[in-house]
N, C-alpha and C. Protein backbone atom coordinates (compact mmCIF):
# COMPACT_ATOMS: atom_id res chain seq x y z
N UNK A 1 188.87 207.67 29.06
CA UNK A 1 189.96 207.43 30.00
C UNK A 1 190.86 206.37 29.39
N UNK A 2 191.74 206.67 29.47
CA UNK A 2 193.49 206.01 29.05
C UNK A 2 193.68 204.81 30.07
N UNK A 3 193.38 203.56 29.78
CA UNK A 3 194.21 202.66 30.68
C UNK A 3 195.44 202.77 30.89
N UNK A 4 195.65 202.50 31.99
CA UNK A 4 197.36 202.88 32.49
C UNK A 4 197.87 202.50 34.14
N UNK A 5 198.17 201.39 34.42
CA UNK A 5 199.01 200.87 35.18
C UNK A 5 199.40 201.93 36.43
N UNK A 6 198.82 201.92 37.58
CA UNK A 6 199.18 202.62 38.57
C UNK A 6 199.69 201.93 40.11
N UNK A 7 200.19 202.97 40.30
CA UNK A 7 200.23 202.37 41.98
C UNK A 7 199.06 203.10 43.15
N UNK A 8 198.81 202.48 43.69
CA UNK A 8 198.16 203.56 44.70
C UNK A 8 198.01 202.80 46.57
N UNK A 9 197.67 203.55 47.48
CA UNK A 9 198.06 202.60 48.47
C UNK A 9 197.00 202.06 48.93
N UNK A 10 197.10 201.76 50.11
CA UNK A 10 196.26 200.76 50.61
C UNK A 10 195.00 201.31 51.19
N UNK A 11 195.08 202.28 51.49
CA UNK A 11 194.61 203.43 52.46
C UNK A 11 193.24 203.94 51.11
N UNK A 12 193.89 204.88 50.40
CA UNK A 12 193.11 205.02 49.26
C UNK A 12 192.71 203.87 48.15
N UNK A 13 192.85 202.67 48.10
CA UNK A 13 192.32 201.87 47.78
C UNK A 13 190.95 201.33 48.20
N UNK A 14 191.18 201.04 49.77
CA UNK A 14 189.79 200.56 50.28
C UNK A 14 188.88 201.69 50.68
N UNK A 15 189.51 203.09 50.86
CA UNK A 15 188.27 203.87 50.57
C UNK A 15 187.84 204.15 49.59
N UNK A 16 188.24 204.09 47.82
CA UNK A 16 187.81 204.09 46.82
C UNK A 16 187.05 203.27 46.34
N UNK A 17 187.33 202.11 46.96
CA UNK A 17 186.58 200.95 46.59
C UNK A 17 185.09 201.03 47.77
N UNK A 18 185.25 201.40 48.66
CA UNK A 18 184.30 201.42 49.49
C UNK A 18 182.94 202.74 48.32
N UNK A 19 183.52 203.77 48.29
CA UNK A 19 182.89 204.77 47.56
C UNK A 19 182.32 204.47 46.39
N UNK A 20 183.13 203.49 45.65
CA UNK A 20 182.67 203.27 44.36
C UNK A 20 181.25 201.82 44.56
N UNK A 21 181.50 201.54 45.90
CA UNK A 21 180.05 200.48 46.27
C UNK A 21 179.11 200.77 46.67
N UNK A 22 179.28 202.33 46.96
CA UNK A 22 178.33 203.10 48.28
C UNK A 22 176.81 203.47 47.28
N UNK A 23 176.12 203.72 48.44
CA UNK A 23 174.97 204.05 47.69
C UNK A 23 174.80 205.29 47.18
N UNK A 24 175.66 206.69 47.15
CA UNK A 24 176.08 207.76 46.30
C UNK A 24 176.30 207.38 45.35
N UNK A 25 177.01 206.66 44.82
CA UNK A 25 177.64 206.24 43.43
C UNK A 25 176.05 205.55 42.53
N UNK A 26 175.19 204.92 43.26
CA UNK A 26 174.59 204.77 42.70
C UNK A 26 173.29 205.93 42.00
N UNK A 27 173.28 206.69 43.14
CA UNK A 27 172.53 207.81 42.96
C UNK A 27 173.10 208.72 41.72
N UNK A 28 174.58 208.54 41.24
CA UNK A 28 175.02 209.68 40.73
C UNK A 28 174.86 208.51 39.00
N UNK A 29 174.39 207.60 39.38
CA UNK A 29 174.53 206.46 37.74
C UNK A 29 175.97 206.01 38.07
N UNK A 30 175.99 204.58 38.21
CA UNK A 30 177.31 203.56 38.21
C UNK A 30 177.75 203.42 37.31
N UNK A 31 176.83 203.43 36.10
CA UNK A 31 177.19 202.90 35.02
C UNK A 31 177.95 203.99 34.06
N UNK A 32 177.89 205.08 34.64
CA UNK A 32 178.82 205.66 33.89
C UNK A 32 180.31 205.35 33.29
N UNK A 33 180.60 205.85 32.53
CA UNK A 33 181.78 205.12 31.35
C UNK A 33 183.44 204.79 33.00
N UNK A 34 183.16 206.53 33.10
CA UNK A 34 184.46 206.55 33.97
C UNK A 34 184.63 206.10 35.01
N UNK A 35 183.74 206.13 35.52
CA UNK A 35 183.59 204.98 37.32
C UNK A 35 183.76 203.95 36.86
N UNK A 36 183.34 203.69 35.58
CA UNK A 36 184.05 202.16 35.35
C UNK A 36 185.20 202.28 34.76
N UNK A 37 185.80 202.68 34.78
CA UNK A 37 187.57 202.78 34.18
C UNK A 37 188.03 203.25 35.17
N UNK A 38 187.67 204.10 36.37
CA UNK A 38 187.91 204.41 38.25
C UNK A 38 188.22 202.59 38.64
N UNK A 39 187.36 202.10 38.31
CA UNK A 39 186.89 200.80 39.40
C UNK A 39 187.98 199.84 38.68
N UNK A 40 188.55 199.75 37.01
CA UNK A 40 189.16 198.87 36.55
C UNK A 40 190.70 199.29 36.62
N UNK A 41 190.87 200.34 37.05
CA UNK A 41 192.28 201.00 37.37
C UNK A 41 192.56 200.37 39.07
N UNK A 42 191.62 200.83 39.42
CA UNK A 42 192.14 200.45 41.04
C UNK A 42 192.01 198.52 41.01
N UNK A 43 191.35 197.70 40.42
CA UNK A 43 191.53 196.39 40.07
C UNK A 43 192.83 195.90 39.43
N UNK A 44 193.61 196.61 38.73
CA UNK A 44 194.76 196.51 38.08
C UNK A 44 195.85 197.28 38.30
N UNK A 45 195.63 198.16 39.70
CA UNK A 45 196.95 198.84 40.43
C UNK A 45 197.69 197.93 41.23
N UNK A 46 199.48 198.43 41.22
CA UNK A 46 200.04 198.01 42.19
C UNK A 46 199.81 198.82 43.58
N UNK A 47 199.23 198.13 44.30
CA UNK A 47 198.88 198.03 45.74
C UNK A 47 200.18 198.11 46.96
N UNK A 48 200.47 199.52 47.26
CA UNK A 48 201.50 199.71 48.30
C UNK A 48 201.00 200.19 49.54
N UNK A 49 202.08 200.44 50.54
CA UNK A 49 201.98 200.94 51.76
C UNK A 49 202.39 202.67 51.80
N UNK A 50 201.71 203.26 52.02
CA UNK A 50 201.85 204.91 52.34
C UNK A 50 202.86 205.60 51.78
N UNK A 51 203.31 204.99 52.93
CA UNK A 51 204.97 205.16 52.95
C UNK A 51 205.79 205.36 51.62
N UNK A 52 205.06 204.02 50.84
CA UNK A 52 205.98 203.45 49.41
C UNK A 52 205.12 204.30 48.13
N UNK A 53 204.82 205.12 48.49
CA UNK A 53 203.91 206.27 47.34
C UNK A 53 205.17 207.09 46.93
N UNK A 54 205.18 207.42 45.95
CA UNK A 54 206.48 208.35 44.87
C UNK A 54 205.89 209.38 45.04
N UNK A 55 206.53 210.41 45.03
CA UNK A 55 206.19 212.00 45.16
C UNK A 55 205.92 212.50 44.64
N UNK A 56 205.83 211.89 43.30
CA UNK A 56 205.50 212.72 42.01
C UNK A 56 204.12 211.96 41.55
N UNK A 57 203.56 211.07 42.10
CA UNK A 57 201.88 210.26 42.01
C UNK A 57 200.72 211.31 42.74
N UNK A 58 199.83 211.53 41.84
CA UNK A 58 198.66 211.95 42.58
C UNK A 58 197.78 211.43 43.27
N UNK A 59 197.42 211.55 44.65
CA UNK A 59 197.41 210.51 45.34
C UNK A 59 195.48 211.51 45.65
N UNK A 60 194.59 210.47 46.62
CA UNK A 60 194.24 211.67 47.04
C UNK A 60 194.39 212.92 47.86
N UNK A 61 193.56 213.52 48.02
CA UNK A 61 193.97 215.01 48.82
C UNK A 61 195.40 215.41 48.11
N UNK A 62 195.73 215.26 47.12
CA UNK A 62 197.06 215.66 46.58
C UNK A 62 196.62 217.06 46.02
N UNK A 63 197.58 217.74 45.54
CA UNK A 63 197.09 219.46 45.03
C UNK A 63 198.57 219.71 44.34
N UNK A 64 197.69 219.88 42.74
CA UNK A 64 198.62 219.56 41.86
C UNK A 64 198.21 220.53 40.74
N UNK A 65 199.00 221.05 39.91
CA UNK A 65 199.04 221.73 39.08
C UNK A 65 198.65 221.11 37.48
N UNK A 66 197.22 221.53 36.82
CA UNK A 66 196.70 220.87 35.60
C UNK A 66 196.85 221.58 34.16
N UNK A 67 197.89 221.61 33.00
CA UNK A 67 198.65 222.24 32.16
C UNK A 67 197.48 221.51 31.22
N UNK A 68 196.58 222.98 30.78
CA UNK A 68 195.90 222.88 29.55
C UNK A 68 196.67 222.69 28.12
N UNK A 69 197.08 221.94 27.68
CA UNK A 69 198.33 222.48 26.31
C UNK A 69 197.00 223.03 24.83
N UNK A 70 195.61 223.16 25.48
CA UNK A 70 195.24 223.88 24.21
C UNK A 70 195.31 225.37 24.73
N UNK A 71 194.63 226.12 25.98
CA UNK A 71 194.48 227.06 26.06
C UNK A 71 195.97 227.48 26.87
N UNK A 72 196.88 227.00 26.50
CA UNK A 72 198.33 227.28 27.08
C UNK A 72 198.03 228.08 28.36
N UNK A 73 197.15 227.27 29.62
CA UNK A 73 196.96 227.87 30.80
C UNK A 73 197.28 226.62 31.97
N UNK A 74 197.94 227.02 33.61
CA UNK A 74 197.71 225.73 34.40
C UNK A 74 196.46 226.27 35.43
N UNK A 75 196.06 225.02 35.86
CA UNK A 75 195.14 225.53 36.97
C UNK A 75 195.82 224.35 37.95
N UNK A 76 195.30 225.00 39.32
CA UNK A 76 195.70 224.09 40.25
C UNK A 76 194.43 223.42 41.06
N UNK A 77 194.07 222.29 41.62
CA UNK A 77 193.55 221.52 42.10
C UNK A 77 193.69 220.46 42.82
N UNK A 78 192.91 220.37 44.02
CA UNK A 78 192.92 219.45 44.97
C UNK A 78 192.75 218.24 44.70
N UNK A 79 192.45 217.15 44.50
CA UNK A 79 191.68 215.81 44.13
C UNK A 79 191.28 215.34 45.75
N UNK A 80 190.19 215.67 45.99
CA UNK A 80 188.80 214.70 46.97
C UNK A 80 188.29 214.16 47.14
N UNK A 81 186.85 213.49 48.05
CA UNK A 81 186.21 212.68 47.67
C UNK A 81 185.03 213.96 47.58
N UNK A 82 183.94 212.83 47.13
CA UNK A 82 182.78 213.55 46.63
C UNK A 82 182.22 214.86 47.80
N UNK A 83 182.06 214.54 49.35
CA UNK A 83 181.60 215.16 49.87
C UNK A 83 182.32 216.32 50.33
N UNK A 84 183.36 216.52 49.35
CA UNK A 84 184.01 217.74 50.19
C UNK A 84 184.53 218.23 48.98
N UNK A 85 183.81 218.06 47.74
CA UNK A 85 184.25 218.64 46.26
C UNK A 85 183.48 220.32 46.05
N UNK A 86 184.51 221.18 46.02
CA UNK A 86 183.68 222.49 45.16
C UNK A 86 184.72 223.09 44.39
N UNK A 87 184.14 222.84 43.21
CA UNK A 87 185.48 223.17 41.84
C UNK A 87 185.60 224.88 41.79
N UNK A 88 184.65 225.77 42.46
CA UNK A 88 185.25 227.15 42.49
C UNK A 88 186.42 227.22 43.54
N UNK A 89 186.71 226.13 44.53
CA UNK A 89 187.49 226.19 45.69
C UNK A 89 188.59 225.59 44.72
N UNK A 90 188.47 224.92 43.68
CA UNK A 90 189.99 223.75 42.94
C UNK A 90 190.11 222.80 43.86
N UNK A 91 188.81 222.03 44.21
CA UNK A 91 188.42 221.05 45.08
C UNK A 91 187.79 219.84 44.06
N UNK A 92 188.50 219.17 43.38
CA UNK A 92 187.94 218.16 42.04
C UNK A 92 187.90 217.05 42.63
N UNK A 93 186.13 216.60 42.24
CA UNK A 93 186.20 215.01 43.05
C UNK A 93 186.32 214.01 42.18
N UNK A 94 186.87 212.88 43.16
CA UNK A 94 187.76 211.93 42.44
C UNK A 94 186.48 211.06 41.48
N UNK A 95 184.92 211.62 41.76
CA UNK A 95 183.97 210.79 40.86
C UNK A 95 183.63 211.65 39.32
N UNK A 96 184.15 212.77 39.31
CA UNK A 96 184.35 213.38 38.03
C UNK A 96 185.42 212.76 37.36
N UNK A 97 184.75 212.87 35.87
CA UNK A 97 185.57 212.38 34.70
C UNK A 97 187.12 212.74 34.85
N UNK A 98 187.17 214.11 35.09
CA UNK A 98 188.76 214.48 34.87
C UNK A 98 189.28 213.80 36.69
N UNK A 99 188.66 214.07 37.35
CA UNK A 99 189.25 213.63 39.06
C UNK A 99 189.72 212.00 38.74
N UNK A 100 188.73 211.03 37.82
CA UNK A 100 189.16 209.58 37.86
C UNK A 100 190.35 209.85 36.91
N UNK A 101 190.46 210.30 35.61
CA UNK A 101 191.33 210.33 35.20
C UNK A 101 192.72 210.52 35.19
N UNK A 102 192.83 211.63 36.26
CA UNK A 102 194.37 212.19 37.05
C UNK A 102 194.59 211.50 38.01
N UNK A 103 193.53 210.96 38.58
CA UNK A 103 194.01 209.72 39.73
C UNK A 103 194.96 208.89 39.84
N UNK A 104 196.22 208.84 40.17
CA UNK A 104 197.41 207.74 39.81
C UNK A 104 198.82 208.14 39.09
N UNK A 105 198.26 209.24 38.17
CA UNK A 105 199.37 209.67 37.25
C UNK A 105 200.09 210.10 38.26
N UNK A 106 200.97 210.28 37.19
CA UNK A 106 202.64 210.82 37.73
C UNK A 106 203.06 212.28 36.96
N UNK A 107 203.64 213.25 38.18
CA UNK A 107 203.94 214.59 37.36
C UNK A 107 204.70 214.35 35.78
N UNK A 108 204.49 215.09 34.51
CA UNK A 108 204.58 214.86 33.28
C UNK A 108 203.76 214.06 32.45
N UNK A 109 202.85 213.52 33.04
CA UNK A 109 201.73 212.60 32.59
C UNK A 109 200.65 212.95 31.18
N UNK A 110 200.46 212.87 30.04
CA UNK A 110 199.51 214.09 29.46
C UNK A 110 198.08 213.11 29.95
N UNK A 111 197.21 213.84 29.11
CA UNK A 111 195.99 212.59 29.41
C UNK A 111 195.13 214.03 28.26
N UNK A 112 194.30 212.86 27.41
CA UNK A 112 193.02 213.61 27.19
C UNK A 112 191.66 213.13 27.22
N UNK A 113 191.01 214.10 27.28
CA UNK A 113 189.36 213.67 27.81
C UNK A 113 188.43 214.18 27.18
N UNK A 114 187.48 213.53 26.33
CA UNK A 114 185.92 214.21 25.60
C UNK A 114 185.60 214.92 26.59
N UNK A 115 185.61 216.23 26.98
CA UNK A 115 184.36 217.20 27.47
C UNK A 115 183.50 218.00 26.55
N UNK A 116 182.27 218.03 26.77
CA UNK A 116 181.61 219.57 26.13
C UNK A 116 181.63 219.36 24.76
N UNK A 117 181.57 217.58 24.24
CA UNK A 117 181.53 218.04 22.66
C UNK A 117 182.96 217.61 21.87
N UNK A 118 183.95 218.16 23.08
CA UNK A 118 186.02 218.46 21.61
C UNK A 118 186.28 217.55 23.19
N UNK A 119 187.45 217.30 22.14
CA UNK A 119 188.87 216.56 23.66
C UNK A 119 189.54 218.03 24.06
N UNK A 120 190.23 217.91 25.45
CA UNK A 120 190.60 218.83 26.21
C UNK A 120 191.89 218.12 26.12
N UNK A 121 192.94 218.87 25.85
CA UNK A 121 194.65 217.99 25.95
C UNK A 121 194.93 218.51 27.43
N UNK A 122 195.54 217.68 28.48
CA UNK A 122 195.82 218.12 29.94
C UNK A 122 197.60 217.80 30.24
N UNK A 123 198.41 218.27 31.21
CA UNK A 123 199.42 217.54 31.31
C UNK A 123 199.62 217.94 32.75
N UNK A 124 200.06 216.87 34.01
CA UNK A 124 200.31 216.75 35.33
C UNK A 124 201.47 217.73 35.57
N UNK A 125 201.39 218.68 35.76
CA UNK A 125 202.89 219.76 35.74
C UNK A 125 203.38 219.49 37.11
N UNK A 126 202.83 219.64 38.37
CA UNK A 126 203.77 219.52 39.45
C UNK A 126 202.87 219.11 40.75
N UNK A 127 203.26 218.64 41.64
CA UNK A 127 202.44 218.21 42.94
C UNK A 127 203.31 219.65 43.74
N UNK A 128 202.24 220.50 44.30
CA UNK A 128 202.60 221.01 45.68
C UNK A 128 202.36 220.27 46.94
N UNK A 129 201.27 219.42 47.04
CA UNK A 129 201.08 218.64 48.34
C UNK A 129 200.48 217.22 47.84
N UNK A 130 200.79 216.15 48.54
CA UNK A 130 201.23 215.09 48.57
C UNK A 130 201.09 214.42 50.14
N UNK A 131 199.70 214.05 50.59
CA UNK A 131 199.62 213.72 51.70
C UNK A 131 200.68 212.55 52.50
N UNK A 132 201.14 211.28 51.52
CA UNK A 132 201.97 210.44 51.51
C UNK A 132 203.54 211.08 52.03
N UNK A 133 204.19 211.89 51.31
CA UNK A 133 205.24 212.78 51.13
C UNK A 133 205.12 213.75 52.50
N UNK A 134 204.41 213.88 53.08
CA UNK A 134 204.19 214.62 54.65
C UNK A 134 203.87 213.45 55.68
N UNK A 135 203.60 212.43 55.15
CA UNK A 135 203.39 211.37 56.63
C UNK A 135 202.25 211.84 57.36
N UNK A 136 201.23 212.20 56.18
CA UNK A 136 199.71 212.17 56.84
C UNK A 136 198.83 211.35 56.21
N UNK A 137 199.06 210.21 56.46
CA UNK A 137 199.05 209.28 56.12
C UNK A 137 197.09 208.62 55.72
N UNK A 138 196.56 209.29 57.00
CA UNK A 138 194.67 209.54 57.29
C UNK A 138 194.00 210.48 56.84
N UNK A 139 195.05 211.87 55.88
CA UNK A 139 193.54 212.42 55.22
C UNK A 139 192.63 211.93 54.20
């Protein structure tokens, strides 16, 4: 994971932070690389109000379009929390490697990630939904 300066709000802050203390996280190994680059991103985000979220940030419950640039394919996906993740649904939880990683970016964003062995090249192509951007402010 790419350090990188985000915003995120207040709302998804203290439930991320709540999640990342919970006793799931421990069950799943804390010490994993990316929950700790999850936990040092949200320590070093600018901290806004709902409202003040950009439309083009992946927020959670956001559903956004993910541009493979090796297998020149997009897929689309939700970003969740853990208990409501099923990746045949394009339901990616925010405690997976790629879910912490897209967390924050902004549409045009690239990012790459060791999976399976090779790096995977990714790029943020577009937000269709944007809980912030609808003034639902509690999913």
């Amino acid at each position: 994971m790419s350090f990188r300066n985000i915003a995120v709000s207040r709302t998804d802050l203290h439930r991320l932070q709540s999640l990342l203390e919970s006793h799931f996280v421990e069950v799943i190994g804390n010490g994993r690389t990316h929950l700790n680059e999850l936990k040092r991103k949200l320590e070093n985000a600018t901290v806004v109000d709902s409202s003040e979220i950009l439309p083009d940030i992946v927020t959670m419950n956001s559903t956004f379009n993910l541009y493979d640039l090796d297998r020149d394919e997009a897929d689309t996906f939700t970003l969740v929390y853990p208990d409501e993740a099923c990746i045949a649904e394009g339901k990616l939880s925010i405690l997976s490697p790629l879910g912490a990683e897209v967390f924050g970016l902004r549409v045009g964003a690239n990012l790459t990630l060791h999976l399976l062995n090779r790096d995977t090249r990714k790029r943020v192509e577009k937000i269709s939904f944007q809980p912030e951007r609808v003034g639902a402010f509690d999913l």
